[in-house]
Protein backbone atom coordinates (compact mmCIF):
# COMPACT_ATOMS: atom_id res chain seq x y z
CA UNK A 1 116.51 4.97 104.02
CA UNK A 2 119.54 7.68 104.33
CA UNK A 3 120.55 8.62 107.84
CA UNK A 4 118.09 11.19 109.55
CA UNK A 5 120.10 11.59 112.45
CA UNK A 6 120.19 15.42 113.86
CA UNK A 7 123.78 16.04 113.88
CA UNK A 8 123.10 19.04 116.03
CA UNK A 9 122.80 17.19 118.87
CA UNK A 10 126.48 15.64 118.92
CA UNK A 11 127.63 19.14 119.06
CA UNK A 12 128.33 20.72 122.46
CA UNK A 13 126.34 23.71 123.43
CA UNK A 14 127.60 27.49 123.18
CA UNK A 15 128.78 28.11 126.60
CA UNK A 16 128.39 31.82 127.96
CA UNK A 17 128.83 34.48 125.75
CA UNK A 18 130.25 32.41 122.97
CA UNK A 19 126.77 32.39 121.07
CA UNK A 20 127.67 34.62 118.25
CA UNK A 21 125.12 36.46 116.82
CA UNK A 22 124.54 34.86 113.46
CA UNK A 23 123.99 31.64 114.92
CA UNK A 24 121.71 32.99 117.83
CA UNK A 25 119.34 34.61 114.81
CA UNK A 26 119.61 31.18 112.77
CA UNK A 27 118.85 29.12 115.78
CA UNK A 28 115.89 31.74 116.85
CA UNK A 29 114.29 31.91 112.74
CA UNK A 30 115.01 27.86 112.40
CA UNK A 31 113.62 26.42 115.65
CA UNK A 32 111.85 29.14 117.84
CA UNK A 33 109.29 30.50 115.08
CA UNK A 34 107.90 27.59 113.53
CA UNK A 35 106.76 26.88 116.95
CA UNK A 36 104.26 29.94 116.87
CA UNK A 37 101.23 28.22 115.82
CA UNK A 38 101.56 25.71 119.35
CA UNK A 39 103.09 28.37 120.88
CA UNK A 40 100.05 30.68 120.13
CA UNK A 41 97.80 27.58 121.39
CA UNK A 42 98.94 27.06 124.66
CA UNK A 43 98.84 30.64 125.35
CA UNK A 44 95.53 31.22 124.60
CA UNK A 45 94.71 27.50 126.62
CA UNK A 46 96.31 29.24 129.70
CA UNK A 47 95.92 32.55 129.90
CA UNK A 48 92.56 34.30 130.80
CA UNK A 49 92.66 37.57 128.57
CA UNK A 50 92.98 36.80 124.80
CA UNK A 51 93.33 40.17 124.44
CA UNK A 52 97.02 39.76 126.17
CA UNK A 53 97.78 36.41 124.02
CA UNK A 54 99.87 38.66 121.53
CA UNK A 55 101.91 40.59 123.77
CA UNK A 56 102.84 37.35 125.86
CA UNK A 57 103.90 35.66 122.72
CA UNK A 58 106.25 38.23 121.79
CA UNK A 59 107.59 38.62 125.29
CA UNK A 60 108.16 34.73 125.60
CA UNK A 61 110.00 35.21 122.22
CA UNK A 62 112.19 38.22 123.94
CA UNK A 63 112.92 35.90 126.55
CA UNK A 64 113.71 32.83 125.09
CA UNK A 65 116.14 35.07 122.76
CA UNK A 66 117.62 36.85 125.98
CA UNK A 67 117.87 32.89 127.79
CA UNK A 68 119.76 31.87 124.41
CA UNK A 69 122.27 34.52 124.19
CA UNK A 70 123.94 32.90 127.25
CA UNK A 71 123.81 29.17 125.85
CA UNK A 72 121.60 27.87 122.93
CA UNK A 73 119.46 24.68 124.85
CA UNK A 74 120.40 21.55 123.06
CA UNK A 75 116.16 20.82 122.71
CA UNK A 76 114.58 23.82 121.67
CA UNK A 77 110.63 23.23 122.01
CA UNK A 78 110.65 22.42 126.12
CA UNK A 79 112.80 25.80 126.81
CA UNK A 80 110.36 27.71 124.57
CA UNK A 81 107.56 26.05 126.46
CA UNK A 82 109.01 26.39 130.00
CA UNK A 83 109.48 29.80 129.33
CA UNK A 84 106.30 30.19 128.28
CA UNK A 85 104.95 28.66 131.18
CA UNK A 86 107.49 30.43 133.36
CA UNK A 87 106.13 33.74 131.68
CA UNK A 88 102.55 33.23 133.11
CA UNK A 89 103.70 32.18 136.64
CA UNK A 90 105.19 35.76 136.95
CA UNK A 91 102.16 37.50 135.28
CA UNK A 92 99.83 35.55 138.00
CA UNK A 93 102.48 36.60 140.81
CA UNK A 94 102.43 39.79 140.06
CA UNK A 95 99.00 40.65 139.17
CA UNK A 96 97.69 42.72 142.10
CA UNK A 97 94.97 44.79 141.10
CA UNK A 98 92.46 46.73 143.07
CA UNK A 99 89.34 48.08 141.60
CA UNK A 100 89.32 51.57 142.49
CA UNK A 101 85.69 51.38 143.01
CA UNK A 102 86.33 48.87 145.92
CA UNK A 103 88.05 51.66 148.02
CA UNK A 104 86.64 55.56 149.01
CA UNK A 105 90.67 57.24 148.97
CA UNK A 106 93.95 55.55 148.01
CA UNK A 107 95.41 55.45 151.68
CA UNK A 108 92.75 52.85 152.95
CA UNK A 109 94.77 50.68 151.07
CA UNK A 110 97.30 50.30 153.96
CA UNK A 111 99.86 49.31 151.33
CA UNK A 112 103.69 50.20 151.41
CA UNK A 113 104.14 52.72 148.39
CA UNK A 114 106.17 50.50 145.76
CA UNK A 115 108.00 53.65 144.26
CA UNK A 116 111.36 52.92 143.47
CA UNK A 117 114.21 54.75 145.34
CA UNK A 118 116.79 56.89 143.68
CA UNK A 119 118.68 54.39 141.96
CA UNK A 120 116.46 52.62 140.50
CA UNK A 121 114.77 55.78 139.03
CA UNK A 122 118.12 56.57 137.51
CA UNK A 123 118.67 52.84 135.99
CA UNK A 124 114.86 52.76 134.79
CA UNK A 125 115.86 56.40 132.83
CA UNK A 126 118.44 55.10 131.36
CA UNK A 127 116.88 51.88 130.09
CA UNK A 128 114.35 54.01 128.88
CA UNK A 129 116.70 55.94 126.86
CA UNK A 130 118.64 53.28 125.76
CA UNK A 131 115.61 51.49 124.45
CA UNK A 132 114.59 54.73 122.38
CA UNK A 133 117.58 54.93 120.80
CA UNK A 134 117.45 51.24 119.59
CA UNK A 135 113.86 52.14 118.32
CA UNK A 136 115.44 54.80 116.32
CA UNK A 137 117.23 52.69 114.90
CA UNK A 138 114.49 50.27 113.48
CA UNK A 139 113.22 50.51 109.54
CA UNK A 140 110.16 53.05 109.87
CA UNK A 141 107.35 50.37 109.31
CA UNK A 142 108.48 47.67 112.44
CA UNK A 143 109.17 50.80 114.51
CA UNK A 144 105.43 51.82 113.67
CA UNK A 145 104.04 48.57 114.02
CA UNK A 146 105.83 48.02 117.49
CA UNK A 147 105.16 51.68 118.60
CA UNK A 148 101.16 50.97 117.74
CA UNK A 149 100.99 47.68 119.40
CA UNK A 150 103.39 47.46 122.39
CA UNK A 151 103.02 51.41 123.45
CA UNK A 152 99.75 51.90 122.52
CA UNK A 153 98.24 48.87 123.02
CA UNK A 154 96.44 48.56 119.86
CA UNK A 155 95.76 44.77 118.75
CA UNK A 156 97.54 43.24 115.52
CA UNK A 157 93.63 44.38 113.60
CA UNK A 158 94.09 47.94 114.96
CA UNK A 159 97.62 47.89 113.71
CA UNK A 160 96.95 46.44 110.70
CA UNK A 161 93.80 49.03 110.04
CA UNK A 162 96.04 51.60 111.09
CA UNK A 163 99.10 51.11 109.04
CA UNK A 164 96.62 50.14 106.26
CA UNK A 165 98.35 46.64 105.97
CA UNK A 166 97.02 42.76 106.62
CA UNK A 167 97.56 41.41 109.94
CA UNK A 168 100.17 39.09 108.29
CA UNK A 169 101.94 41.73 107.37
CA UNK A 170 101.61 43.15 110.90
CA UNK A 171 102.96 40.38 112.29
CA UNK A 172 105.73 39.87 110.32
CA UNK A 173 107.62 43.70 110.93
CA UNK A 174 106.78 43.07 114.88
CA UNK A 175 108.67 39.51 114.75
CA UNK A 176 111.57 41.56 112.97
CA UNK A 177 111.24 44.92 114.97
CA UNK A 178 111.65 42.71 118.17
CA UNK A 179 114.32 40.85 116.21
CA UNK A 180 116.38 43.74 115.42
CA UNK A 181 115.17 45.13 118.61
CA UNK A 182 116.91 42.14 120.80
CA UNK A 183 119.90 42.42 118.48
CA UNK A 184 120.46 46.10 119.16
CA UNK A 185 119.90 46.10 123.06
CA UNK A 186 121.42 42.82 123.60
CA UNK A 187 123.87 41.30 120.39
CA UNK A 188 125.14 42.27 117.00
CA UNK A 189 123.83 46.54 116.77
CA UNK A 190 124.05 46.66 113.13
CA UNK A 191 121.41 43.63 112.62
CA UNK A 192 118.70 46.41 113.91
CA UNK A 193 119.58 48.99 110.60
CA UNK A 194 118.59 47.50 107.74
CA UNK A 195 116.12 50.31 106.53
């Protein structure tokens, strides 16, 4: 038998900001993605709304691409797991709705308004802005797909109806709209304009 050994793990991690973005994308296309399929299970396992399974899966993936841009983890299935896990937590924590029906006017509530001051407003704008210019800069079909399903909440059938496309398909320009997406906002900007 030949030596299976993963040399990988001899090597010493990235530390921060030396994760170029090359190897970030190879890492991410190698190791995070052919974990979908699990990925996809333990979502729908522990999370209420299958409706919502989608959008958590590409926010985990947004996350564990933001987490590796600092260092890549040296085992890549319990990172993409803990933040998947992690990812619920927070959507548990800060789930706080109200049925409107349950109250007669807004200010029985006796809650603190949670609008943001000045400065926050200002940051939120220009994320905002920033974030429409990277989705400029997308090819036309993952900007579509990504518009229809993350904006306006359509699922990947709608999308796929829509765009007249399969759901494959569909799936395959969000993972590399969000791809190029991440690069644009957050590593190499010319990864995001292949059109």
């Amino acid at each position: 038998m030949g030596d299976t050994t993963d040399t990988r793990r001899d090597e010493p991690c990235p530390r921060r900001g030396a994760v170029s973005a090359p190897d970030l994308r190879v890492w991410f296309l190698g190791e995070v993605l052919p974990l979908e399929a699990a990925l996809t299970r333990f979502l729908r396992r522990n999370w209420r709304n299958e409706s919502e399974v989608d959008d958590l899966l590409q926010e985990v993936y947004v996350r564990v691409f933001e987490g590796a841009q600092k260092q890549i983890p040296e085992q890549t299935k319990p990172f993409v797991f803990a933040t998947a896990h992690n990812l619920l937590v927070d959507r548990v924590r800060h789930s706080k709705v109200v049925p409107i029906e349950a109250v007669a006017e807004l200010d029985t509530l006796d809650v603190a308004a949670d609008e943001p001051g000045p400065d926050r407003s200002a940051i939120a704008r220009d994320e905002l802005r920033r974030l429409q210019l990277a989705l400029d800069r997308l090819p036309p079909r993952a900007r579509e797909a990504i518009v229809l399903k993350q904006v306006e909440g359509l699922s990947r059938r709608e999308v796929a109806s829509r765009m007249q496309i399969t759901e494959r398909t569909v799936q395959w320009h969000l993972s590399e709209g969000l791809q190029a997406l991440a690069s644009i906002l957050y590593g190499d900007p010319t990864l995001g304009m292949r059109k």
